[in-house]
Protein backbone atom coordinates (compact mmCIF):
# COMPACT_ATOMS: atom_id res chain seq x y z
CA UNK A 1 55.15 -27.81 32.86
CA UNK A 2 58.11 -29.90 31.92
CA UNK A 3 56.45 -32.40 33.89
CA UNK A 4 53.09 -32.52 31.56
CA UNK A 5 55.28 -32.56 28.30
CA UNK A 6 56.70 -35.66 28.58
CA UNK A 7 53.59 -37.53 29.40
CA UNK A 8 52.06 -35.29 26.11
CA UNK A 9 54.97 -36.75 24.06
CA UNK A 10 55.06 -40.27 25.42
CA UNK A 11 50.90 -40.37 25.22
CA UNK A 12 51.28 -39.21 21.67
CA UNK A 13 53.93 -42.05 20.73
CA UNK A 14 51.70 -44.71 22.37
CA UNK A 15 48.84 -43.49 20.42
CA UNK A 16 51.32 -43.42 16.93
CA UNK A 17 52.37 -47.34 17.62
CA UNK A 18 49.33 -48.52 18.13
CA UNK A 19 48.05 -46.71 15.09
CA UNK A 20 50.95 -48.47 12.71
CA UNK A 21 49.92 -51.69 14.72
CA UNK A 22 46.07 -51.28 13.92
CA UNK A 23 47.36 -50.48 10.40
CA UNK A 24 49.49 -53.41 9.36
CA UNK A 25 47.19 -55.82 11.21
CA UNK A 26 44.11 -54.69 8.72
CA UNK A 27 45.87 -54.67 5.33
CA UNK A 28 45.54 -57.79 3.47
CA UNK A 29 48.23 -59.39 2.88
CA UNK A 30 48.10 -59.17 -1.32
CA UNK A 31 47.91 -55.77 -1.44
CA UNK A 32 51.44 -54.38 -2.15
CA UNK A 33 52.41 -51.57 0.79
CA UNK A 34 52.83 -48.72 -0.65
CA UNK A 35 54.87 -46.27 1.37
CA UNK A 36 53.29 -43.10 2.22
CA UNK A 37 55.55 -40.95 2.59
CA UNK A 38 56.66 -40.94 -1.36
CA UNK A 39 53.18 -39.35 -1.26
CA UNK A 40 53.43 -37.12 1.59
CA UNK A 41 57.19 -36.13 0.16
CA UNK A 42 55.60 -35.31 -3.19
CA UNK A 43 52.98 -33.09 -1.90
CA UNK A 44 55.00 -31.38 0.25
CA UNK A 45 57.62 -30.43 -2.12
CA UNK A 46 55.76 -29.28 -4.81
CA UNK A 47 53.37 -27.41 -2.18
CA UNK A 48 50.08 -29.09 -3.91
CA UNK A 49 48.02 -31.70 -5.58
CA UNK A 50 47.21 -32.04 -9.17
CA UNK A 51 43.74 -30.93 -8.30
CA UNK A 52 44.75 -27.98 -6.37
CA UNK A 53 47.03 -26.61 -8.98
CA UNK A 54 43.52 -26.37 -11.63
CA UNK A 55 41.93 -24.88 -9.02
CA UNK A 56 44.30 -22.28 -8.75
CA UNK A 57 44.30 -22.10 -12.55
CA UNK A 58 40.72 -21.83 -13.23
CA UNK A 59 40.43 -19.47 -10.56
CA UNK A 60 43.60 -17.06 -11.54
CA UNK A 61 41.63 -17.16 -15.17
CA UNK A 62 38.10 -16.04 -13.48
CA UNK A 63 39.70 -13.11 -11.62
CA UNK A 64 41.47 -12.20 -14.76
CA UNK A 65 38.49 -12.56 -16.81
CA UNK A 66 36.97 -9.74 -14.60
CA UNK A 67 40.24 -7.84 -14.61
CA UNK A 68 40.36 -7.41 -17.93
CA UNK A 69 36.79 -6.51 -18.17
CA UNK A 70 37.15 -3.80 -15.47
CA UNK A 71 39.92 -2.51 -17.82
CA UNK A 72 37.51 -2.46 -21.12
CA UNK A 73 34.92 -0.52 -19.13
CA UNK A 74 37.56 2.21 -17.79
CA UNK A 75 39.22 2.51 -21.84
CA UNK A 76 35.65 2.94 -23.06
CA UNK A 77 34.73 5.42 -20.23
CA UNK A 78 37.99 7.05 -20.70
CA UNK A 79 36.95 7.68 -24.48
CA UNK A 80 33.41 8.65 -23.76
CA UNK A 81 32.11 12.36 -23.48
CA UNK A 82 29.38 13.20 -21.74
CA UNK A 83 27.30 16.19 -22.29
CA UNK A 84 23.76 18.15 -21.99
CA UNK A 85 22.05 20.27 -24.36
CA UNK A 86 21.33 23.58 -23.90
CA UNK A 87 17.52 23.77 -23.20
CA UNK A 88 17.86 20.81 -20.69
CA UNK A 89 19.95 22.76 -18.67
CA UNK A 90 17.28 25.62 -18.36
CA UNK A 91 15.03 22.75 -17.12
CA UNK A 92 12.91 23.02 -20.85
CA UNK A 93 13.05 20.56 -23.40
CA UNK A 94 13.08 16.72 -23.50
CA UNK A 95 15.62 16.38 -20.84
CA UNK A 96 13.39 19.32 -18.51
CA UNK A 97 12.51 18.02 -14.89
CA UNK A 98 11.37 21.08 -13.70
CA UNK A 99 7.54 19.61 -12.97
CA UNK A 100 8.77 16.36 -10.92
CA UNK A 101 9.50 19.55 -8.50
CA UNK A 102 5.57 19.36 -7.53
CA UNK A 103 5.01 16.30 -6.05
CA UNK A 104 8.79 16.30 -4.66
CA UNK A 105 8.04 19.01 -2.31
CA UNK A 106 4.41 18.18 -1.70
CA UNK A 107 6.03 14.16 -0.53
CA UNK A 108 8.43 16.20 1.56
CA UNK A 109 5.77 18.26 3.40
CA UNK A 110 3.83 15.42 3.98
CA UNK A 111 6.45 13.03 5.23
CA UNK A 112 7.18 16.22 7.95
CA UNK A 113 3.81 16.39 8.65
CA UNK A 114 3.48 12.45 8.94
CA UNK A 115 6.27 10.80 9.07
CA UNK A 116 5.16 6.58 8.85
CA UNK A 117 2.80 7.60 6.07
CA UNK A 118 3.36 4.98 3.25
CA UNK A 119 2.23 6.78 0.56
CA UNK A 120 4.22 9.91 1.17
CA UNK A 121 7.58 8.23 1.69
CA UNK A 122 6.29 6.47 -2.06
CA UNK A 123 5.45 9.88 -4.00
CA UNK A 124 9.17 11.13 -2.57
CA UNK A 125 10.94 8.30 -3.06
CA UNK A 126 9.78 7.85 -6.97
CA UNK A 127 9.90 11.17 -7.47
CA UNK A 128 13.61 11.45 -6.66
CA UNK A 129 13.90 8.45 -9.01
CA UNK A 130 12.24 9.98 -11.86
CA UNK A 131 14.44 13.02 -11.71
CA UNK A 132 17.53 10.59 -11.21
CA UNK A 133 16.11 9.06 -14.82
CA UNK A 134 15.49 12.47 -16.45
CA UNK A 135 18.96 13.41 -15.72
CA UNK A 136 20.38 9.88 -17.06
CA UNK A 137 18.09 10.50 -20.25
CA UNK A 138 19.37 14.10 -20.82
CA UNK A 139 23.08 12.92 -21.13
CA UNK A 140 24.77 13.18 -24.66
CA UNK A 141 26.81 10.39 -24.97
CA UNK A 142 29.45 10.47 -28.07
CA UNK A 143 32.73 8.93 -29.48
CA UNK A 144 35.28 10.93 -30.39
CA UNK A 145 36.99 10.58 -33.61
CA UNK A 146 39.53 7.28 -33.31
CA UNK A 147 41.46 5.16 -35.30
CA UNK A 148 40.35 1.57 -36.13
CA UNK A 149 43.52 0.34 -33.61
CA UNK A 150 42.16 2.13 -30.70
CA UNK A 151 38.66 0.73 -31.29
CA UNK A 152 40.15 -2.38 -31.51
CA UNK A 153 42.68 -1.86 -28.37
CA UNK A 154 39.43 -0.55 -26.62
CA UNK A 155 37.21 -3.82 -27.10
CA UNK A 156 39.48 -6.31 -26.79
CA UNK A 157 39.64 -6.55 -23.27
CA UNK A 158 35.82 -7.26 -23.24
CA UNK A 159 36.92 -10.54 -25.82
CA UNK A 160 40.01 -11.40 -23.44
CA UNK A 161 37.73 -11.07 -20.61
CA UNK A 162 34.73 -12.88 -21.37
CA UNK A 163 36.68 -15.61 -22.81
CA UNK A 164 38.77 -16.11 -19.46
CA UNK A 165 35.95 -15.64 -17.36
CA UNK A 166 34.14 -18.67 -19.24
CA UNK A 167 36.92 -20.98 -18.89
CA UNK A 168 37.57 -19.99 -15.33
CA UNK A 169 33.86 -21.01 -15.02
CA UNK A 170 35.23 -24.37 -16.36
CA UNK A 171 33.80 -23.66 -19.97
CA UNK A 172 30.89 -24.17 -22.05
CA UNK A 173 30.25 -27.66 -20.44
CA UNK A 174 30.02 -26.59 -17.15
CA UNK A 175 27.53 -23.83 -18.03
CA UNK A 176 25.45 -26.46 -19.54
CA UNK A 177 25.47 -29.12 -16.81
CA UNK A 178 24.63 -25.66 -14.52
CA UNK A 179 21.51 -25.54 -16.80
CA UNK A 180 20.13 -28.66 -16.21
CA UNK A 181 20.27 -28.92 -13.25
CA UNK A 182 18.35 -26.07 -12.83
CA UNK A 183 15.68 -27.41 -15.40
CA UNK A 184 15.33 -30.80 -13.07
């Protein structure tokens, strides 16, 4: 093993002198040399490039952007109540979904009865999505009583966010060169 390391290291330093030689023999000779290790030395010790830094910054603004709009969703759902009326509880009313009951449990028999018919898996599967609908339609949704500070403390975050999202994007120039380019 020891052996196979030394002709690794002594391969490797072959390879690195002729590479220098290759080097110096192709560079014209009035082009300054620049030494790149100043270059090396600077990237490594500040850890990255000037490019890499804005890409870190545009996309630190882009997941804040959404950040802060997660947070204006959960201070307005925080602040919203939800309720029902009476008579759509009882299933009567305009929130009442007692008659999508039909042709749920006629879809159901038939899908027992056939199970790869097309149609039946249809009338069950809409029917279960018109009574998901008539639920969301019978919801009361109201504000409570708040001062114009909480309103304001409330929406902001929908501002904050949509501003940092758009400039994480890389602004209102990038959205348009996005644009047409999808035009052409």
């Amino acid at each position: 093993m020891n052996k196979k390391d030394e002709e690794i290291q002594k391969k490797l330093q072959d390879l690195e002198t002729t590479v220098l030689k290759e080097s110096h023999a192709s560079q014209p000779p009035a082009v300054p040399h620049k030494e790149p290790q100043l270059i090396t030395d600077t990237v490594l010790h500040t850890g990255t490039s000037s490019d890499d830094s804005l890409s870190i910054k545009n996309e630190l603004q882009y997941f804040s952007g959404i950040g802060s709009i997660i947070l204006g969703f959960v201070l307005m759902f925080n602040w919203v109540h939800v309720g029902t009326g009476f008579m759509a509880m009882l299933g009567m009313g305009g929130g009442g979904f007692g008659l999508f009951m039909i042709p749920l449990i006629v879809g159901f028999g038939w899908m027992i009865y056939d199970p790869k018919n097309k149609i039946a898996m249809l009338l069950t599967g809409g029917t279960c999505l018109l009574i998901v609908l008539a639920v969301l339609a019978s919801l009361v949704m109201s504000f409570p009583q708040m001062s114009l500070i909480q309103l304001i403390l409330m929406l902001a975050p929908f501002a904050i966010g949509g501003a940092l999202l758009l400039k994480g994007i890389g602004g209102h120039k990038a959205i348009e060169a996005k644009l047409k380019n999808i035009k052409s």
